[in-house]
PDB file of N, CA and C in Angstrom:
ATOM      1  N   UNK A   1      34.860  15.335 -29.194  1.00  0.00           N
ATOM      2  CA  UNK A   1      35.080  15.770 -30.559  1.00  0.00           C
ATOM      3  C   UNK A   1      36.220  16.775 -30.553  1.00  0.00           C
ATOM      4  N   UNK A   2      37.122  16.649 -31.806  1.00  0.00           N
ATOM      5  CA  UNK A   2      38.561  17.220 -31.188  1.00  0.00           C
ATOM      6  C   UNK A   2      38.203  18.484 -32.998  1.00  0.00           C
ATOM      7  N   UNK A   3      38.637  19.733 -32.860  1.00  0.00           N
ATOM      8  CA  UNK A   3      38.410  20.445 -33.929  1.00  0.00           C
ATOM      9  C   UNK A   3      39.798  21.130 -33.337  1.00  0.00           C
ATOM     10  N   UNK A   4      39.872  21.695 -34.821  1.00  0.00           N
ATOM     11  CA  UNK A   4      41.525  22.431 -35.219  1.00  0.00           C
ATOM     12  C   UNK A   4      40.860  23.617 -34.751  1.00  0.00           C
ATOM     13  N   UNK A   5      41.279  24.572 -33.876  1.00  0.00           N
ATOM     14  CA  UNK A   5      41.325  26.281 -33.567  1.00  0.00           C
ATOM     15  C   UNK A   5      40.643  26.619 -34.868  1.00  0.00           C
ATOM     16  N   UNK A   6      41.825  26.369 -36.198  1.00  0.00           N
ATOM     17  CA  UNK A   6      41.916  27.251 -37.532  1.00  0.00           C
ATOM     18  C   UNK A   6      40.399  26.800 -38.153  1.00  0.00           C
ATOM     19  N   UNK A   7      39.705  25.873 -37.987  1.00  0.00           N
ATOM     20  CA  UNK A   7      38.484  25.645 -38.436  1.00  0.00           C
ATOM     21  C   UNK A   7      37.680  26.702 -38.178  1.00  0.00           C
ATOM     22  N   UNK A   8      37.642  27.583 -37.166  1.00  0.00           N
ATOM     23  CA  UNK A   8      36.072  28.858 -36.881  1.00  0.00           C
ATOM     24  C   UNK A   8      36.611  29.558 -37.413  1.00  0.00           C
ATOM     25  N   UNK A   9      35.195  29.748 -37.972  1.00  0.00           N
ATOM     26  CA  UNK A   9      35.174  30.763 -39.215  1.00  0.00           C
ATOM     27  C   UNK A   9      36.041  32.277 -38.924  1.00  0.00           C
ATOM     28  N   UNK A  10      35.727  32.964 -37.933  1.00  0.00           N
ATOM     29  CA  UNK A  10      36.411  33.807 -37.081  1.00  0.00           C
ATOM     30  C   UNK A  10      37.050  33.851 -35.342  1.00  0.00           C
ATOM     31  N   UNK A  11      38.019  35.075 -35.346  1.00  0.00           N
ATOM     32  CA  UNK A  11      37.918  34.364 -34.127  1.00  0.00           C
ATOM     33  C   UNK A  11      37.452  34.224 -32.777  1.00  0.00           C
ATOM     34  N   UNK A  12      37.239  33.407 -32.013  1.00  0.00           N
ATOM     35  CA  UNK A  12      36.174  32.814 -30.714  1.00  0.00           C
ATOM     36  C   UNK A  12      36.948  32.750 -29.412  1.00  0.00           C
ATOM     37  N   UNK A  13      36.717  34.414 -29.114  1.00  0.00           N
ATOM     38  CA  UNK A  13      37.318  34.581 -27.160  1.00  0.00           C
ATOM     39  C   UNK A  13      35.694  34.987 -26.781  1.00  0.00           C
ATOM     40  N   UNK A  14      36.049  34.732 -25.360  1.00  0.00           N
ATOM     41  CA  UNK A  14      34.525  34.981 -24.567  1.00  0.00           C
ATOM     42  C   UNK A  14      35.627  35.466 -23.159  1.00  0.00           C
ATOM     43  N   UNK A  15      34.526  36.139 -22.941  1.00  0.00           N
ATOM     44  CA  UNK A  15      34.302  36.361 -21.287  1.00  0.00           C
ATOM     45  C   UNK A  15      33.773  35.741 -20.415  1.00  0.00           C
ATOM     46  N   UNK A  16      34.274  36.043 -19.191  1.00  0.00           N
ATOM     47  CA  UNK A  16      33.388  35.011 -18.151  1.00  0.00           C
ATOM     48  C   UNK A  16      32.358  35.871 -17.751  1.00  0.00           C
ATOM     49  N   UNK A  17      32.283  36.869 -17.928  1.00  0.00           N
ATOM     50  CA  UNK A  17      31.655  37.758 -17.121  1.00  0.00           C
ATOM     51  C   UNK A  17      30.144  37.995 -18.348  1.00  0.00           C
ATOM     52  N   UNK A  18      30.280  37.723 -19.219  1.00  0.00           N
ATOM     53  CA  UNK A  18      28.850  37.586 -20.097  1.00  0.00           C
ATOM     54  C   UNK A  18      28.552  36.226 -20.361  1.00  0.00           C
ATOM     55  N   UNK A  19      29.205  35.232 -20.190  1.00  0.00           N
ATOM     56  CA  UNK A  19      28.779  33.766 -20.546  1.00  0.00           C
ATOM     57  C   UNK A  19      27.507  33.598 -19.790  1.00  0.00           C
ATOM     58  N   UNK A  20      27.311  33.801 -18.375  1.00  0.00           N
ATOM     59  CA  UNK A  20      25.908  33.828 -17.804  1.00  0.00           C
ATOM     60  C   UNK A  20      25.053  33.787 -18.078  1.00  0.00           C
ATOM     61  N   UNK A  21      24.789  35.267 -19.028  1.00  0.00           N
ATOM     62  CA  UNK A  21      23.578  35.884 -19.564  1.00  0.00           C
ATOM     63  C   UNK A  21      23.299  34.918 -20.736  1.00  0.00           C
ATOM     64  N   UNK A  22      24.864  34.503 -21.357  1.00  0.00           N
ATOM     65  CA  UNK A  22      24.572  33.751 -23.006  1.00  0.00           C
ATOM     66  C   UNK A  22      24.115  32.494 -22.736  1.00  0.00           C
ATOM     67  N   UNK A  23      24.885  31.489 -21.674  1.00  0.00           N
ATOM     68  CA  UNK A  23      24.061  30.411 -21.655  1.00  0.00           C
ATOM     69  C   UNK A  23      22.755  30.069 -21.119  1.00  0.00           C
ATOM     70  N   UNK A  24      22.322  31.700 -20.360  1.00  0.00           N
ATOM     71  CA  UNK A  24      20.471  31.415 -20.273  1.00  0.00           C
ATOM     72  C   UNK A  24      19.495  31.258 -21.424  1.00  0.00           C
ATOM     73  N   UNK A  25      20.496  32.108 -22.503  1.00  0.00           N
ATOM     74  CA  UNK A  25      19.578  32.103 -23.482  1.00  0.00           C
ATOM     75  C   UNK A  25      19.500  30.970 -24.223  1.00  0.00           C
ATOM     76  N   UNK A  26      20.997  30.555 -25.064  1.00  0.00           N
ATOM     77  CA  UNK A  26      21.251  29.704 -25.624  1.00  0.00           C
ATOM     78  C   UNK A  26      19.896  28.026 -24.820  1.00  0.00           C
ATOM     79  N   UNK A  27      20.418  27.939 -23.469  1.00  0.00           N
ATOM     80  CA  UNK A  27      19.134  26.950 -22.946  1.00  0.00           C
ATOM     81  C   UNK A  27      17.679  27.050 -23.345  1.00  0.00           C
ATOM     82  N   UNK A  28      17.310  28.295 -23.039  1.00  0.00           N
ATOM     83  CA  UNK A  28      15.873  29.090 -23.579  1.00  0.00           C
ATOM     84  C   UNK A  28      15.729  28.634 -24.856  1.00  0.00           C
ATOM     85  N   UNK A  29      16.608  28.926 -26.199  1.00  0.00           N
ATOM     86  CA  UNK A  29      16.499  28.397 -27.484  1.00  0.00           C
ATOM     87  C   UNK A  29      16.430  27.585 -28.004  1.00  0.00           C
ATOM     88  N   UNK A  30      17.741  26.453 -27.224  1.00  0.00           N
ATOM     89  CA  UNK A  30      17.859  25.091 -27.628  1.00  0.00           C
ATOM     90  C   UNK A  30      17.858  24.612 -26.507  1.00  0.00           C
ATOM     91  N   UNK A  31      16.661  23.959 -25.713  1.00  0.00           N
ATOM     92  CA  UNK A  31      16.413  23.043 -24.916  1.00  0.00           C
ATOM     93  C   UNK A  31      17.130  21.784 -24.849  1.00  0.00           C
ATOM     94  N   UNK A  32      17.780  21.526 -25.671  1.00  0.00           N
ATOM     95  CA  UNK A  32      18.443  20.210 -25.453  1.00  0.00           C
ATOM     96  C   UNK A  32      20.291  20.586 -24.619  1.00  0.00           C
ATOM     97  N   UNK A  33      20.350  21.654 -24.822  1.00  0.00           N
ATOM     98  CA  UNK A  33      22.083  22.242 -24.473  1.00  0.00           C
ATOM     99  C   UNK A  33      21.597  21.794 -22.879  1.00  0.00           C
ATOM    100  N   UNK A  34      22.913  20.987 -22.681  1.00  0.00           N
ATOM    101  CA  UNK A  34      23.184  20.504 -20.844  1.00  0.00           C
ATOM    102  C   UNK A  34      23.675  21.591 -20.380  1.00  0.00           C
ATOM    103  N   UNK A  35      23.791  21.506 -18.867  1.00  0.00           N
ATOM    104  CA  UNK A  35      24.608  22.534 -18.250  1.00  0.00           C
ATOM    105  C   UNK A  35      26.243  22.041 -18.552  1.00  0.00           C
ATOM    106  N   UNK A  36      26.426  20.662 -19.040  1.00  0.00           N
ATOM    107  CA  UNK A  36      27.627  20.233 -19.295  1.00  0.00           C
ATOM    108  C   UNK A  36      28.007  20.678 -20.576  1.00  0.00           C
ATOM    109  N   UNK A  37      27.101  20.680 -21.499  1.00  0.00           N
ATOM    110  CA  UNK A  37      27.375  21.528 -22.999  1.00  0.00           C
ATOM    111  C   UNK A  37      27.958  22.681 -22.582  1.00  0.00           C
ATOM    112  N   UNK A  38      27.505  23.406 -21.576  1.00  0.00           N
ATOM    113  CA  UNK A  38      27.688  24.646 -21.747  1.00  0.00           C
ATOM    114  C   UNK A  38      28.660  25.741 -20.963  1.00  0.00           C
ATOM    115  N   UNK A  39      29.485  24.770 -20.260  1.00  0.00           N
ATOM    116  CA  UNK A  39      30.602  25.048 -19.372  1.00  0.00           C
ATOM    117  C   UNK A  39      31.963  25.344 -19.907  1.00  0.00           C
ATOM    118  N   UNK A  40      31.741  26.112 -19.167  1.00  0.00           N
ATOM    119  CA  UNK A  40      32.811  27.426 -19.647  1.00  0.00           C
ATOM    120  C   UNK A  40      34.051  27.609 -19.180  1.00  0.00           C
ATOM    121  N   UNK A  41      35.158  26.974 -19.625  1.00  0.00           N
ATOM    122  CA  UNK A  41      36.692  27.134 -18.984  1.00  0.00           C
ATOM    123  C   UNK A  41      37.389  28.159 -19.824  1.00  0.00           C
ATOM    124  N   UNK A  42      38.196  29.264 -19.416  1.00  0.00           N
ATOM    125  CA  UNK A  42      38.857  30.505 -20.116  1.00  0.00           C
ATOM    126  C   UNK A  42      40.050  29.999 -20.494  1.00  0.00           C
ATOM    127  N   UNK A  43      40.016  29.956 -22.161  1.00  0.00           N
ATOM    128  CA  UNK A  43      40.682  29.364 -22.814  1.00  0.00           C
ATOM    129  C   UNK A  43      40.850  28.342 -23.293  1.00  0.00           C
ATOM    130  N   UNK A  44      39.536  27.850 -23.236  1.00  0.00           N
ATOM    131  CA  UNK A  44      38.931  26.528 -23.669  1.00  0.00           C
ATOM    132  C   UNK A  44      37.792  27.030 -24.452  1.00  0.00           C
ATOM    133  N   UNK A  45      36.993  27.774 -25.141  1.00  0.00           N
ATOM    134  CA  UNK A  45      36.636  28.419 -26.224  1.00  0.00           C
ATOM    135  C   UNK A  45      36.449  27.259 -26.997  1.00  0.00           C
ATOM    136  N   UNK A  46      37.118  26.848 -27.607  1.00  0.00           N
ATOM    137  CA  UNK A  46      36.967  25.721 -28.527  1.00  0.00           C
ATOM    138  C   UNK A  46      36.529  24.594 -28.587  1.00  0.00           C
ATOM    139  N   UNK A  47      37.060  23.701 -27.158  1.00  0.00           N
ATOM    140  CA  UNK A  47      35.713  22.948 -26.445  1.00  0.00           C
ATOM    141  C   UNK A  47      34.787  22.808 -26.572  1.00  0.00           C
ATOM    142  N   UNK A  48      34.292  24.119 -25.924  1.00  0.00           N
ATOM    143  CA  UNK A  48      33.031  24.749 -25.804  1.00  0.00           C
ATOM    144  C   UNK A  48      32.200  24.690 -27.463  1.00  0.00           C
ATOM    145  N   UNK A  49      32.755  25.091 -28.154  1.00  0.00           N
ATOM    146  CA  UNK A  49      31.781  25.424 -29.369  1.00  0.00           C
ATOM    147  C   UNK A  49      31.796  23.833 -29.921  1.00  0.00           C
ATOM    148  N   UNK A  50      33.004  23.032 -29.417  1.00  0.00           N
ATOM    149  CA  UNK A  50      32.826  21.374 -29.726  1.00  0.00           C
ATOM    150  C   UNK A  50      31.420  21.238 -29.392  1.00  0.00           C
ATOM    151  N   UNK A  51      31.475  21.170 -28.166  1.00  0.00           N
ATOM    152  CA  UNK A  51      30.263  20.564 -27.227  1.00  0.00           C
ATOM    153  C   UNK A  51      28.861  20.878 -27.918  1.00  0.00           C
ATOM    154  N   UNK A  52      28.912  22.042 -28.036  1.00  0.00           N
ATOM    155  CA  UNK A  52      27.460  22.540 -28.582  1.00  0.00           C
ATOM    156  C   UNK A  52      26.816  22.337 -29.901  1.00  0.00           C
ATOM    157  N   UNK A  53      27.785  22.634 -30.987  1.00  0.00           N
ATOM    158  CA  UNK A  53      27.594  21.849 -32.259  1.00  0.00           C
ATOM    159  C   UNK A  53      27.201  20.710 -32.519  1.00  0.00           C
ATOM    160  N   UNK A  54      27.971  19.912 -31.671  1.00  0.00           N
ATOM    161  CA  UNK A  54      27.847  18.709 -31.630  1.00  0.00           C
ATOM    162  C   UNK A  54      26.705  17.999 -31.271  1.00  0.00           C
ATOM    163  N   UNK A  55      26.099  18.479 -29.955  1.00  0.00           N
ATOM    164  CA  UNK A  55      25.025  18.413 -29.388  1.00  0.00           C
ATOM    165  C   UNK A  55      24.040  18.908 -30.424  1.00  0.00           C
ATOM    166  N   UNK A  56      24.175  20.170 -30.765  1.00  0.00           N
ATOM    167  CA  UNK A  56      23.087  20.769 -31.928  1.00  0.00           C
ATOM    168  C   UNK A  56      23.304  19.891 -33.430  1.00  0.00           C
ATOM    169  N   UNK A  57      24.039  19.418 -33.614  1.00  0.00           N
ATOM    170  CA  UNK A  57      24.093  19.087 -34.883  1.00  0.00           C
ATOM    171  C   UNK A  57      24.518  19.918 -36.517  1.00  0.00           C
ATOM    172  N   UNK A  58      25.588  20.798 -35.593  1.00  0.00           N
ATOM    173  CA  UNK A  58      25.479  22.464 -36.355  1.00  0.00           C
ATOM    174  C   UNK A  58      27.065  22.370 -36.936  1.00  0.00           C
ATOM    175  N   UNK A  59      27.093  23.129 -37.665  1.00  0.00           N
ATOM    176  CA  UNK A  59      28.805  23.067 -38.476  1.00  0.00           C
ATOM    177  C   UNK A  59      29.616  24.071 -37.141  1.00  0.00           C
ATOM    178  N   UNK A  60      30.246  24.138 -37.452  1.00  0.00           N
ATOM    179  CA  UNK A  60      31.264  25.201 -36.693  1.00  0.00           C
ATOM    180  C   UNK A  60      30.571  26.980 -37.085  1.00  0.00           C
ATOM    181  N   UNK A  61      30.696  27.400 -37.997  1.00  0.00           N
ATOM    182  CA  UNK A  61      29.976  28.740 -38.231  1.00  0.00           C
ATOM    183  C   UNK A  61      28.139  28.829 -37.911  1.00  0.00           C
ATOM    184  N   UNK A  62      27.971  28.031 -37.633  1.00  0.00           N
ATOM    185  CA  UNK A  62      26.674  28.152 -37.477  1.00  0.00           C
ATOM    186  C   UNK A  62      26.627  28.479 -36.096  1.00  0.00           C
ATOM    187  N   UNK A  63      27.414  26.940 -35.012  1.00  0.00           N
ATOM    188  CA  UNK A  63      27.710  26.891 -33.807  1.00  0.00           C
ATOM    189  C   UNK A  63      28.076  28.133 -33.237  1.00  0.00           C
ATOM    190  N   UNK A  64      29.484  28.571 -33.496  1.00  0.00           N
ATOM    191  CA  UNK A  64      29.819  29.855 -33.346  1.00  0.00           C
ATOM    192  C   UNK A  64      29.090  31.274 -33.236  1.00  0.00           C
ATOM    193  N   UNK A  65      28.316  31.069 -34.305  1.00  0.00           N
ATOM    194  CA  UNK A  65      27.319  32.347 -34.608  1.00  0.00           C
ATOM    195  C   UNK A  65      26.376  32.198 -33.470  1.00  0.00           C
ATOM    196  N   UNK A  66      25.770  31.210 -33.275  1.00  0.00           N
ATOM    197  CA  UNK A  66      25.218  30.683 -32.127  1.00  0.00           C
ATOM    198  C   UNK A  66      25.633  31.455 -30.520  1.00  0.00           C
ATOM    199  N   UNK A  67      26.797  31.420 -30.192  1.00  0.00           N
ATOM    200  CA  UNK A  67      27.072  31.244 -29.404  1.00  0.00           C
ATOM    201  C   UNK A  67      27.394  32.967 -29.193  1.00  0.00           C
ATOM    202  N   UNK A  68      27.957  33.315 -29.989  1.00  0.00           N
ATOM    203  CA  UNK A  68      28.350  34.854 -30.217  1.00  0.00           C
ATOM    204  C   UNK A  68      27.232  35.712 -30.197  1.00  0.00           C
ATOM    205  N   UNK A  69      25.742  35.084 -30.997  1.00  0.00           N
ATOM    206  CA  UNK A  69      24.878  36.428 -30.978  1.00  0.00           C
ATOM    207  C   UNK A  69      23.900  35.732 -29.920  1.00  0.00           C
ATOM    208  N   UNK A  70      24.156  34.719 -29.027  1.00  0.00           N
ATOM    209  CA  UNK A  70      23.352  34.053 -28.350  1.00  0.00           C
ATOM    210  C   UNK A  70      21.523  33.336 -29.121  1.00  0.00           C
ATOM    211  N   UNK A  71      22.294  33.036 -30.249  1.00  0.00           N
ATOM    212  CA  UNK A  71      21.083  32.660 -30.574  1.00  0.00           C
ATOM    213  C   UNK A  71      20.885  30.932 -31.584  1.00  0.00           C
TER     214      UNK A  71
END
């Protein structure tokens, strides 16, 4: 699934160094997120929130929010 940058609602940098903690949870919440959903390349951000939405069935701001407050 290919999305424009300018589509999230705000904007979506991550760290590598907290993604860890976020994708334990995010798994914990939504049992269906793969370890392939949830792989994390720096500067690939956008990907990433592809993958998961997609998988979740979630708009982009939802996804995002998701991913940002780990929940």
């Amino acid at each position: 699934m290919e999305i424009d940058a300018n589509e999230v609602a705000f904007p979506f940098e991550m760290s590598g160094n907290c993604w860890d903690s976020q994708k334990r949870e995010l798994k914990v919440k939504h049992s269906g997120l793969t370890d392939a959903d949830l792989s994390f390349e720096p500067g690939k951000e956008t990907e990433l929130l592809a993958r998961i939405t997609s998988r979740l069935n979630e708009n982009l701001t939802e996804g995002h929010y998701m991913v940002y407050f780990c929940g």
